[in-house]
N, C-alpha and C. Protein backbone atom coordinates (compact mmCIF):
# COMPACT_ATOMS: atom_id res chain seq x y z
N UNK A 1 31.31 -59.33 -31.72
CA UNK A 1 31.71 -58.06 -32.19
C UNK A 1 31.81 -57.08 -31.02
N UNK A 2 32.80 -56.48 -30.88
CA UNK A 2 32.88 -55.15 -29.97
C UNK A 2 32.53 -54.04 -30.23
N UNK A 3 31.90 -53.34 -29.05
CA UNK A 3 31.49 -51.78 -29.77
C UNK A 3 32.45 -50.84 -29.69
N UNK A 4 32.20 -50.24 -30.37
CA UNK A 4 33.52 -48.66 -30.51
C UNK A 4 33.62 -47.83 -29.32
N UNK A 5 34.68 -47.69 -28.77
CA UNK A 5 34.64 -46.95 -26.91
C UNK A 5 34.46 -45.42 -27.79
N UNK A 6 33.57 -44.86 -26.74
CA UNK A 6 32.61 -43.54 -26.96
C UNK A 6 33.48 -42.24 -26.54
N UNK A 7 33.74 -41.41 -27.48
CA UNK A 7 34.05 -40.15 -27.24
C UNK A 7 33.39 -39.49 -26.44
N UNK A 8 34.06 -39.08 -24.90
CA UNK A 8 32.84 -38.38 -24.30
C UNK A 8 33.16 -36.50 -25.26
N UNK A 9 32.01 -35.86 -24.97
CA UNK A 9 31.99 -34.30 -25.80
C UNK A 9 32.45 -33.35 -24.41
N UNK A 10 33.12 -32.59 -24.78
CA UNK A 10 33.34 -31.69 -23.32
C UNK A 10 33.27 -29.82 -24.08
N UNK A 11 32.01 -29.80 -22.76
CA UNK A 11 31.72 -28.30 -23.31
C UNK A 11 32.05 -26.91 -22.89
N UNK A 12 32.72 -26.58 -23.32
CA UNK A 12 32.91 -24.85 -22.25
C UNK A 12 32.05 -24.14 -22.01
N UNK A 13 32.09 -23.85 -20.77
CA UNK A 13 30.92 -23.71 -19.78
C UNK A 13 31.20 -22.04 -19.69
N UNK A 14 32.76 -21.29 -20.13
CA UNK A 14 32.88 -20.11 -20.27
C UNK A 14 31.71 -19.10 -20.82
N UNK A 15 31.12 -19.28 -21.59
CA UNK A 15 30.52 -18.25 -22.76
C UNK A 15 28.88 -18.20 -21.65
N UNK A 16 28.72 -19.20 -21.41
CA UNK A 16 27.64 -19.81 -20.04
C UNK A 16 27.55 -18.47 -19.05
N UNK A 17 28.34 -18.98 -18.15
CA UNK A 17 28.58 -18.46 -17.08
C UNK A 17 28.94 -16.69 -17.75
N UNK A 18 29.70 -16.04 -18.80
CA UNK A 18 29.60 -14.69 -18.89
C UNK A 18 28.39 -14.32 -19.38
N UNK A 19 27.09 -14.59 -20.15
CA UNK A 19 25.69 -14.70 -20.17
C UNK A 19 25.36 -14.58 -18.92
N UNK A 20 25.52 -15.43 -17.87
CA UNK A 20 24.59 -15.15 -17.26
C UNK A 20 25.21 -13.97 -15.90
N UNK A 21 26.18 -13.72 -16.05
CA UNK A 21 26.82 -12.59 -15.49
C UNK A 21 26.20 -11.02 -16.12
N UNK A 22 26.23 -11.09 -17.16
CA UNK A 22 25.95 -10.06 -18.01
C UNK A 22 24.69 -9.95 -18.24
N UNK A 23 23.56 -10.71 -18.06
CA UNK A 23 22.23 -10.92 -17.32
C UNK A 23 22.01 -10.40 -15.78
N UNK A 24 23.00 -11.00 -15.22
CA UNK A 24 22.46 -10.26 -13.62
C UNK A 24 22.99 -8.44 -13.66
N UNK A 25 24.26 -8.27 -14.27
CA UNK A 25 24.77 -7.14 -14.01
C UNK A 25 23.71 -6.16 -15.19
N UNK A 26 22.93 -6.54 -16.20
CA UNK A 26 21.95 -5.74 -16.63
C UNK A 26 20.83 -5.08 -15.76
N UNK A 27 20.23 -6.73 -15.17
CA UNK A 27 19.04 -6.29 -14.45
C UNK A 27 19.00 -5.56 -13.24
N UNK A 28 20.75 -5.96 -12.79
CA UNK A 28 20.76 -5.24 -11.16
C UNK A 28 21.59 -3.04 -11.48
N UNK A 29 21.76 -2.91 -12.81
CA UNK A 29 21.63 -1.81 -13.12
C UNK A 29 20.51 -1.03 -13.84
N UNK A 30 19.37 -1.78 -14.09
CA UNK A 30 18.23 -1.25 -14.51
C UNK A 30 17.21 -1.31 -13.36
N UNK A 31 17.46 -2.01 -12.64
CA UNK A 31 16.11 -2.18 -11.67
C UNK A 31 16.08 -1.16 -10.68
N UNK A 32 14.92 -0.22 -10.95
CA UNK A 32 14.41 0.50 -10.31
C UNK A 32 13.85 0.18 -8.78
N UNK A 33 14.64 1.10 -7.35
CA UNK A 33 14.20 0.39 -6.19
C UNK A 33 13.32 1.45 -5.53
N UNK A 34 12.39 0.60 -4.77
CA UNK A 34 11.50 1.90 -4.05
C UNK A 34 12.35 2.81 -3.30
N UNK A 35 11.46 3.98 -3.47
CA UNK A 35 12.45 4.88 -2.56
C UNK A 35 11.94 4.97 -1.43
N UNK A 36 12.32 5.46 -0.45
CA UNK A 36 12.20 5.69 0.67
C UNK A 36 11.48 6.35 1.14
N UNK A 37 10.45 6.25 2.22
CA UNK A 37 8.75 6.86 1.88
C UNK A 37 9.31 8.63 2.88
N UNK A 38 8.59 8.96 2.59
CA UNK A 38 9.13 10.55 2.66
C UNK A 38 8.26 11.19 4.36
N UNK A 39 7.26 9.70 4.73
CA UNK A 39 6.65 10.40 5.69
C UNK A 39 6.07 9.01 6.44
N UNK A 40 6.83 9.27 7.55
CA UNK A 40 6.91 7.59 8.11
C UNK A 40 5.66 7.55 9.07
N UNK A 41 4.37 6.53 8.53
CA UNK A 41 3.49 5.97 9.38
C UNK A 41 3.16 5.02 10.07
N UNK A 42 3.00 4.64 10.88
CA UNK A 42 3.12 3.12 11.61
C UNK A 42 1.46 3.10 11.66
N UNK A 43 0.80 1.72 10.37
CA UNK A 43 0.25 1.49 10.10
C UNK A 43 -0.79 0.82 11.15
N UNK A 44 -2.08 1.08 11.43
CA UNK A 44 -2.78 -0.25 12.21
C UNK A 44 -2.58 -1.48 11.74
N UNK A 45 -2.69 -2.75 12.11
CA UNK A 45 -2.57 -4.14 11.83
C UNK A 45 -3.78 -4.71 11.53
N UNK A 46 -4.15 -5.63 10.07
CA UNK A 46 -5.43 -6.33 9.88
C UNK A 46 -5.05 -7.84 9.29
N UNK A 47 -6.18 -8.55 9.00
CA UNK A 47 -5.87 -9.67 8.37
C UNK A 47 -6.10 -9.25 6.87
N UNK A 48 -6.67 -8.20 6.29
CA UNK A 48 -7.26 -8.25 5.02
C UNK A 48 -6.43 -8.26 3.98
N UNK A 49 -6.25 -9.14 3.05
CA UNK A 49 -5.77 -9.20 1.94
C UNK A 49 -6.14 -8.78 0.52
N UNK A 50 -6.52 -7.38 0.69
CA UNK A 50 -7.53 -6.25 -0.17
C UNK A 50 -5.92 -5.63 -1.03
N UNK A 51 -5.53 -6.17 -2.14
CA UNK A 51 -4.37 -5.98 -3.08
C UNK A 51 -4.92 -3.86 -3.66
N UNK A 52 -4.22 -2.97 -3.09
CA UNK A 52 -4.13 -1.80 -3.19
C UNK A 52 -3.37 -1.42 -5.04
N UNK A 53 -4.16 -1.20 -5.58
CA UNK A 53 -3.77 -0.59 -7.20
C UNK A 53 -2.48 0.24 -6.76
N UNK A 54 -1.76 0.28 -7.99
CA UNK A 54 -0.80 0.95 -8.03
C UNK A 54 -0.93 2.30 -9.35
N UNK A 55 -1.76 1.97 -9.87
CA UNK A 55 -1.87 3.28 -10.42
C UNK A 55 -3.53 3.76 -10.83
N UNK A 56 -4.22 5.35 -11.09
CA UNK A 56 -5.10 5.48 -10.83
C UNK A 56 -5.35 5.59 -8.64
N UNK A 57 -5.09 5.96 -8.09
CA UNK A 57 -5.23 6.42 -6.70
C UNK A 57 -4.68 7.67 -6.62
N UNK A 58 -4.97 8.02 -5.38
CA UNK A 58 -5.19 9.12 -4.51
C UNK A 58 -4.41 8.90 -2.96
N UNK A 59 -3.76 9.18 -2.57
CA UNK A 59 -3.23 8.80 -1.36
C UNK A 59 -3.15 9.99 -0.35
N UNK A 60 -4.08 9.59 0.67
CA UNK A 60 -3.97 11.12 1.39
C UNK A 60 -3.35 10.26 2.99
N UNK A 61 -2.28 10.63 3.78
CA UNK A 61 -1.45 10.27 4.61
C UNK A 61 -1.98 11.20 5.82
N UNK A 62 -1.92 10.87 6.67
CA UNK A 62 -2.35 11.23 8.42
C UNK A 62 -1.49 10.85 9.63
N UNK A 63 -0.47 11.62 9.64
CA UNK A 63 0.69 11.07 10.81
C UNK A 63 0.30 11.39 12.09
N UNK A 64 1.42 10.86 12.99
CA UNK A 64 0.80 10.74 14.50
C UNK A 64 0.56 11.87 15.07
N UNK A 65 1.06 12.98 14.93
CA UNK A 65 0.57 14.16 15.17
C UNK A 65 -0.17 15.13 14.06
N UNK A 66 -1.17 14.51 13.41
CA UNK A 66 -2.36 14.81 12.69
C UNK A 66 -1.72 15.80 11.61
N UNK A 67 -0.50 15.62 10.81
CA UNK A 67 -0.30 16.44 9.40
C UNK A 67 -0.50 15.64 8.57
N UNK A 68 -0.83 16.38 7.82
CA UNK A 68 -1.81 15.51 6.30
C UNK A 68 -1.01 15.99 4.99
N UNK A 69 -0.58 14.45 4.30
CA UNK A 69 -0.18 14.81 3.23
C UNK A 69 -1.04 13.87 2.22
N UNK A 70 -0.56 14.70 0.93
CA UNK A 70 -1.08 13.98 -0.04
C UNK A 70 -0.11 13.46 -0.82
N UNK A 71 -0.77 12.32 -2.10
CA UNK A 71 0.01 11.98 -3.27
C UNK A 71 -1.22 11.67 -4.75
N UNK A 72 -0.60 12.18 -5.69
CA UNK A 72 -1.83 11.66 -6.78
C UNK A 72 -1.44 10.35 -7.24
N UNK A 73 -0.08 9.74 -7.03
CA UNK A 73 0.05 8.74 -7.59
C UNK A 73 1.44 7.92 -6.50
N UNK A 74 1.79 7.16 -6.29
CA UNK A 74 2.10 6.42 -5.23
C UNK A 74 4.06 6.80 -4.98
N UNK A 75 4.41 6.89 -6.64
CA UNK A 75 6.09 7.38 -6.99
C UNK A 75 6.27 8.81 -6.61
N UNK A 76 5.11 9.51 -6.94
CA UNK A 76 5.27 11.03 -6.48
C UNK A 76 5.56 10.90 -5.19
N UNK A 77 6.06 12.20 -4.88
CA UNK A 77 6.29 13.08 -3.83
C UNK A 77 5.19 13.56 -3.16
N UNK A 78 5.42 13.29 -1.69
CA UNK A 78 4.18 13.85 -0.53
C UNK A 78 4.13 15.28 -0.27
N UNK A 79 3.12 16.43 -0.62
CA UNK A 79 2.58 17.42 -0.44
C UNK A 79 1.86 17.63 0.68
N UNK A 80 2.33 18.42 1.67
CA UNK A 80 1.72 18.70 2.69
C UNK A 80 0.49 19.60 2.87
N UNK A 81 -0.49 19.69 3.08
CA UNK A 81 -1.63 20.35 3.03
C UNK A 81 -1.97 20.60 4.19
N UNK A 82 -2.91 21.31 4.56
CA UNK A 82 -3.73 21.83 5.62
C UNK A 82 -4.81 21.29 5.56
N UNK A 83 -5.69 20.94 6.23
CA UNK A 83 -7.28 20.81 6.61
C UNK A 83 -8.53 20.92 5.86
N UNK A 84 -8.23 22.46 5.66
CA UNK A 84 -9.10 22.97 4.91
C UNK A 84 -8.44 22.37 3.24
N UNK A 85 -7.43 22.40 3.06
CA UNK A 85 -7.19 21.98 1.36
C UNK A 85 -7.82 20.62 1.23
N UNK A 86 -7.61 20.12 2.03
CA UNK A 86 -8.27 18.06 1.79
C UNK A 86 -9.72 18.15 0.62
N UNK A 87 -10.47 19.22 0.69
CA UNK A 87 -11.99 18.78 0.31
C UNK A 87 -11.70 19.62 -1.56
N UNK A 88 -10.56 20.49 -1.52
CA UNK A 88 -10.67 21.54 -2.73
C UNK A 88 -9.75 20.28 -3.63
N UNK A 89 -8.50 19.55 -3.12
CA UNK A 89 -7.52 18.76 -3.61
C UNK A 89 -8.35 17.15 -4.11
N UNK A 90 -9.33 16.88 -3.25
CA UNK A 90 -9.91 15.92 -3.88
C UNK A 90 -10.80 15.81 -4.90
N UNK A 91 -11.42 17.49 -4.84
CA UNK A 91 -12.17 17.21 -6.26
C UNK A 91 -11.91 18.11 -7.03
N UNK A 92 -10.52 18.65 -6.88
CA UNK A 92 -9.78 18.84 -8.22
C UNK A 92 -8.91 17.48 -9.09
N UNK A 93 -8.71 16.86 -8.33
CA UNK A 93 -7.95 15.25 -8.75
C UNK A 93 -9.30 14.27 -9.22
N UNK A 94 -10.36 14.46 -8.52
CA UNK A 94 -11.70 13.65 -9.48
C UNK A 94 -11.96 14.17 -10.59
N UNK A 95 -12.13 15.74 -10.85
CA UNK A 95 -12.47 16.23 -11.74
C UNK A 95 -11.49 15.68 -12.81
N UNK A 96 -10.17 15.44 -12.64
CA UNK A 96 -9.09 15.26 -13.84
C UNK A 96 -9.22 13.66 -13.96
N UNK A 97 -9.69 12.63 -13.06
CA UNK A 97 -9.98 11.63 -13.43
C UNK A 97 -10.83 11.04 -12.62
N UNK A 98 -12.51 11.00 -12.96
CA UNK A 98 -13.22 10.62 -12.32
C UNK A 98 -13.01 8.98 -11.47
N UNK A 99 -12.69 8.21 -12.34
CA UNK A 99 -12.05 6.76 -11.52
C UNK A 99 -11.18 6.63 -10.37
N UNK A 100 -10.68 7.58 -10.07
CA UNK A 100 -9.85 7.27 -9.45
C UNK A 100 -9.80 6.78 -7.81
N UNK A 101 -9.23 5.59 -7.72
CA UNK A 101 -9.82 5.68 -6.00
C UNK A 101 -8.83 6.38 -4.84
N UNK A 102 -9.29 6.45 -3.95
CA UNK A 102 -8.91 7.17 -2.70
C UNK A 102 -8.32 5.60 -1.72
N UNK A 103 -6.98 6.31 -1.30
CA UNK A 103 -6.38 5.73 -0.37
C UNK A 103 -6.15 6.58 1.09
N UNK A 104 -6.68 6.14 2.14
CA UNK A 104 -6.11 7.11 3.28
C UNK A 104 -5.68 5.95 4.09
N UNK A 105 -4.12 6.76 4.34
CA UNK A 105 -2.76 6.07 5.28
C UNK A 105 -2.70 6.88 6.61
N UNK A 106 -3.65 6.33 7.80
CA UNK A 106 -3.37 6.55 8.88
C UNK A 106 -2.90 6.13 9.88
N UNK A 107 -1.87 6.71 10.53
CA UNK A 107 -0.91 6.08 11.74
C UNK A 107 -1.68 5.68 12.91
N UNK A 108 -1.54 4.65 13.29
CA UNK A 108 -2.41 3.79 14.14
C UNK A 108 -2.69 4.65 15.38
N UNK A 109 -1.26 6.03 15.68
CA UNK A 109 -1.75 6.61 17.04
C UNK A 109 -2.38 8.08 16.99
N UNK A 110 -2.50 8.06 15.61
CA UNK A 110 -3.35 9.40 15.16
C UNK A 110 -4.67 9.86 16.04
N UNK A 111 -4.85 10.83 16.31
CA UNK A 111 -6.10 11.72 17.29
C UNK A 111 -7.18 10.98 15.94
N UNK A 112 -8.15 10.19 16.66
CA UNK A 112 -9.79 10.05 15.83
C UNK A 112 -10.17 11.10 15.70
N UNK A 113 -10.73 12.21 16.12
CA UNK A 113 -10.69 13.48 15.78
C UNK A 113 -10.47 13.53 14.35
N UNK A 114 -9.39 13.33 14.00
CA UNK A 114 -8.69 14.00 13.10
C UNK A 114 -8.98 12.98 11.65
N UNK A 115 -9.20 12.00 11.65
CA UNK A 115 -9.75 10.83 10.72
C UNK A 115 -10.80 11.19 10.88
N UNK A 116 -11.76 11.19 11.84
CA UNK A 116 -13.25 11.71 11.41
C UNK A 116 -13.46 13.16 10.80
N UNK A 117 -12.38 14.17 10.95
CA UNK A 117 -12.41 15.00 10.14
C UNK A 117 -12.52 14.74 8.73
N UNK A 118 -11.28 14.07 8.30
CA UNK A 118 -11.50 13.70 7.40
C UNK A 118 -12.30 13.06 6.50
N UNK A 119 -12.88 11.63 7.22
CA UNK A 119 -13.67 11.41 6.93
C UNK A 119 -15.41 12.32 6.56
N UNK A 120 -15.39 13.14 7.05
CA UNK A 120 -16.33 14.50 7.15
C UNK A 120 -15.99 14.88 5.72
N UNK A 121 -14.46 15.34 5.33
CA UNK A 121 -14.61 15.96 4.18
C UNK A 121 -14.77 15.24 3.11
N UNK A 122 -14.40 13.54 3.27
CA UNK A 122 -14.54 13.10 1.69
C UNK A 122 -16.27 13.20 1.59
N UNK A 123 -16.80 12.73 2.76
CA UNK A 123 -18.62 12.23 2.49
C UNK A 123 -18.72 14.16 1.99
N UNK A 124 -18.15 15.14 2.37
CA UNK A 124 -19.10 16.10 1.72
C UNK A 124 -18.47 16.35 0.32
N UNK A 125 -17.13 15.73 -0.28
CA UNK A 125 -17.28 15.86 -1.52
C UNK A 125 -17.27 14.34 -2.04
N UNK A 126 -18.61 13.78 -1.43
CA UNK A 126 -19.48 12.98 -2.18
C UNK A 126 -18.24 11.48 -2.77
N UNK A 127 -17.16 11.54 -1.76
CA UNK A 127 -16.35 10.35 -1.54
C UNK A 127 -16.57 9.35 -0.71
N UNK A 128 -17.55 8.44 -0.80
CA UNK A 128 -17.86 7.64 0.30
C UNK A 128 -17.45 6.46 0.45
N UNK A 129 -16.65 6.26 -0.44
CA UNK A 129 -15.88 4.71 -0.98
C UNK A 129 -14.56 5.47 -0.67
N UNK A 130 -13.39 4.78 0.23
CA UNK A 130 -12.14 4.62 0.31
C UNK A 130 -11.45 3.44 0.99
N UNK A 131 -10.24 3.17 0.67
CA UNK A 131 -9.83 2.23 1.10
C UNK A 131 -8.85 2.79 2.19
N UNK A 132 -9.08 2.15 3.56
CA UNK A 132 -8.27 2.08 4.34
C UNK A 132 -7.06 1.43 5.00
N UNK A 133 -5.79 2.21 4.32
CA UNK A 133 -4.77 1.05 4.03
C UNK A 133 -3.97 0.76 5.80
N UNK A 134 -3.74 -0.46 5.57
CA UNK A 134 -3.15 -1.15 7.12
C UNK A 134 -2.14 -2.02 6.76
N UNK A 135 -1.38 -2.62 7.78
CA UNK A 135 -0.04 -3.62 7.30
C UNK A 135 -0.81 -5.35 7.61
N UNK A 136 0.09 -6.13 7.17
CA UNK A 136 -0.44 -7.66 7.59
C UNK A 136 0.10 -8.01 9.11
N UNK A 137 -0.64 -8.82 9.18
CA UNK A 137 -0.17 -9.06 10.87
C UNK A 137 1.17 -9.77 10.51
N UNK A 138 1.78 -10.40 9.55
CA UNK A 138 2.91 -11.15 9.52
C UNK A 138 4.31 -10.51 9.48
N UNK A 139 4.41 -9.26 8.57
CA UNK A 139 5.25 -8.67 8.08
C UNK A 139 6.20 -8.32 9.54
N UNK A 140 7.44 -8.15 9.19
CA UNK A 140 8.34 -8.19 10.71
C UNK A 140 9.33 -6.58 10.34
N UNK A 141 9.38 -5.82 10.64
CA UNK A 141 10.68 -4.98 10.51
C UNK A 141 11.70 -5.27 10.86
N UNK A 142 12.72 -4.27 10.16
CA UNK A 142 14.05 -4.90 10.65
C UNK A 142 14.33 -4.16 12.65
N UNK A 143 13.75 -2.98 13.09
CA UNK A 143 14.04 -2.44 14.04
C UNK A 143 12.67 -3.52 15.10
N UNK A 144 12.67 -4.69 14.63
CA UNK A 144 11.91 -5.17 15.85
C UNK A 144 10.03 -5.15 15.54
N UNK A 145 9.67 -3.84 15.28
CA UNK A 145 7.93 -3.75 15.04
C UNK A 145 7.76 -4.58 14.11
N UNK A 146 6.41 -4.25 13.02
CA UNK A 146 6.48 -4.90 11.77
C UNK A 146 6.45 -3.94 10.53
N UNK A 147 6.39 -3.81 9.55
CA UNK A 147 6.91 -3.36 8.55
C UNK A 147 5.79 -3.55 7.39
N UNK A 148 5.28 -2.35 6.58
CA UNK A 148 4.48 -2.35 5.59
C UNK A 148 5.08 -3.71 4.54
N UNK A 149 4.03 -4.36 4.23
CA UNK A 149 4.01 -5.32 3.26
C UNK A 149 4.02 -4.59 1.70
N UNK A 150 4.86 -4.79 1.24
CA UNK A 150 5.38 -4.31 -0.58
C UNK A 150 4.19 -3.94 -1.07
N UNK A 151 3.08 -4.99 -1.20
CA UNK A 151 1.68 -4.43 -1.82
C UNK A 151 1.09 -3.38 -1.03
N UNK A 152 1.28 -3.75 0.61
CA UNK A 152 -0.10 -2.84 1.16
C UNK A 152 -1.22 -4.13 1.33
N UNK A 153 -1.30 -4.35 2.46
CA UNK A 153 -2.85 -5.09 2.70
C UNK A 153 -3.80 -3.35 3.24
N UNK A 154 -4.83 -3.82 2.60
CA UNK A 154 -5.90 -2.26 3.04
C UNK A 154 -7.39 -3.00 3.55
N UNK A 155 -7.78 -2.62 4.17
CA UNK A 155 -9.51 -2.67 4.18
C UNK A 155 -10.55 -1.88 3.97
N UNK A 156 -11.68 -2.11 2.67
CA UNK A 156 -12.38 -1.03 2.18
C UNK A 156 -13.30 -1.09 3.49
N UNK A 157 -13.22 0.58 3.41
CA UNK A 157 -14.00 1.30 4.23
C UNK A 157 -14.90 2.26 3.50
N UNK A 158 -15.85 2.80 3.83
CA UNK A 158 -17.36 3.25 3.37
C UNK A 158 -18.02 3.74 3.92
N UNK A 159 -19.03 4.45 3.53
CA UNK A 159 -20.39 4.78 4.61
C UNK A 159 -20.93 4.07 5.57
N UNK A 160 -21.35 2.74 4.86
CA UNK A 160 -21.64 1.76 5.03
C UNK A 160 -20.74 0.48 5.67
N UNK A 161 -19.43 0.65 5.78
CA UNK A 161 -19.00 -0.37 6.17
C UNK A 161 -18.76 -0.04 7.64
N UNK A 162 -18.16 -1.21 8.72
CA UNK A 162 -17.81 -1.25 10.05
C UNK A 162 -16.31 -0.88 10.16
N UNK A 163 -15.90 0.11 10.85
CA UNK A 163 -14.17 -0.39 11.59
C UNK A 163 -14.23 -0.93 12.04
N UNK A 164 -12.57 -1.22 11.83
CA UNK A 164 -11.69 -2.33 12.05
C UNK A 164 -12.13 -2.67 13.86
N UNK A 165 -12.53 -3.53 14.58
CA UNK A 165 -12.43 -3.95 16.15
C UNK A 165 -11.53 -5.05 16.01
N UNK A 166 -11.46 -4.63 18.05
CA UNK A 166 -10.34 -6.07 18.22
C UNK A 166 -11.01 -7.23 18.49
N UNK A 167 -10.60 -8.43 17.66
CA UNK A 167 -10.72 -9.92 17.62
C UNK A 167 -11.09 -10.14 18.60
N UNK A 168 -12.50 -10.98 17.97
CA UNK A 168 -13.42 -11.21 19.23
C UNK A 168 -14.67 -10.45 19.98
N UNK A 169 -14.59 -9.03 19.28
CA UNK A 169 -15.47 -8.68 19.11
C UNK A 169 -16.60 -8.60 18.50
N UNK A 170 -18.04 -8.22 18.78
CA UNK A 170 -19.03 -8.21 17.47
C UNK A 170 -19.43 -7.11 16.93
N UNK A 171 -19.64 -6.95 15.53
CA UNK A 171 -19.67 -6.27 15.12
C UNK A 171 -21.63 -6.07 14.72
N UNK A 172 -21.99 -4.92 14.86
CA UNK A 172 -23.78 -4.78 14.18
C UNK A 172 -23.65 -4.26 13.09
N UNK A 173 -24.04 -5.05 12.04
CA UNK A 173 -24.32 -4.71 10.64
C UNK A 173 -25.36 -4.31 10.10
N UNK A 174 -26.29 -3.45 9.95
CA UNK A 174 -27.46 -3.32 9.52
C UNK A 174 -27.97 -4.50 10.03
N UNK A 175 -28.50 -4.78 11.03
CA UNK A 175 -29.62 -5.48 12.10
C UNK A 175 -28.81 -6.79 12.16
N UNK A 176 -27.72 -6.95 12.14
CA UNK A 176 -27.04 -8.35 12.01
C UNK A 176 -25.60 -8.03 12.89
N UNK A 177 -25.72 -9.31 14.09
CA UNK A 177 -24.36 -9.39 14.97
C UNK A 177 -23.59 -10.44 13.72
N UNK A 178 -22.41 -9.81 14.19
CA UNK A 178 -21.14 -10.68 13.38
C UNK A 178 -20.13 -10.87 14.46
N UNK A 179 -19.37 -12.06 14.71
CA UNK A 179 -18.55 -12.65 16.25
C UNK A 179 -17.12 -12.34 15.10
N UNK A 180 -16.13 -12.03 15.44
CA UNK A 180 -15.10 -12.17 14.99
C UNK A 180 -14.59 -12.85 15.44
């Protein structure tokens, strides 16, 4: 007995292919792109892979010639402040939400001076926990340097904790050497 030669099925691939056209041309007109940061810092470099919240923070910015801006939330717009506002702006923003953590973005060639100022004003309004945000050593820019990583690598910094040294150094921890 012979078997019956097989109808092959042939499918239009039209209705396909405009789906998935009409899929990309949705998402690439809804998708919201970062904007363009309003106050350009060239970040110190770390290994830490400390994932920075995106909502709930505080972002206070420190450029290379020591102007200080702020943000209450990361989409907002940077507010420039003075010195003296840093200590009235932070605990008017705690008062409205006690959780909230503190981010400070300082440019790697910023006057210390001017970070230990700061640092001065969070410990006197009783901010002793912040995170100190930095780039990954991997990230590459397009002009050659390297370029903030999308998340933000940060390293928490504290009363209590050590800065950042260069590799290979040791660090004293409350009565304890640490070799990097």
């Amino acid at each position: 007995m012979r078997k019956p030669k097989r109808i092959g099925v042939n499918i239009d691939m039209t209705p396909m292919v405009d789906v998935a056209f009409l899929l990309l041309i949705f998402f690439m007109t809804t998708t919201t792109f970062k904007p363009p940061e309003e106050v350009t810092i060239d970040l110190p470099t770390s290994n830490a892979e400390y994932k920075v919240p995106e909502t709930n923070v505080l972002i206070l910015s420190i450029t290379r010639d020591g102007e200080l801006y702020v943000q209450d939330d990361p989409r907002s717009p940077a507010q420039k402040l003075v010195k003296d506002q840093v200590g009235s702006w932070v605990r008017t923003e705690r008062s409205r939400n006690p959780r909230v953590r503190m981010i400070v973005k300082a440019d790697r060639n910023c006057e210390f001076g001017i970070m230990e100022d700061v640092m001065d004003i969070l410990q006197a309004e009783r901010t002793n926990r912040f995170v100190l945000m930095t780039e990954g050593e991997g990230a590459e820019k397009e002009g050659g340097g390297k370029a903030l990583p999308e998340t933000g690598a940060a390293t928490p910094a504290g009363a209590d904790q050590e800065l950042a040294q260069a590799p290979g150094a040791a660090t004293e921890k409350r009565g304890e050497t640490w070799a990097r």
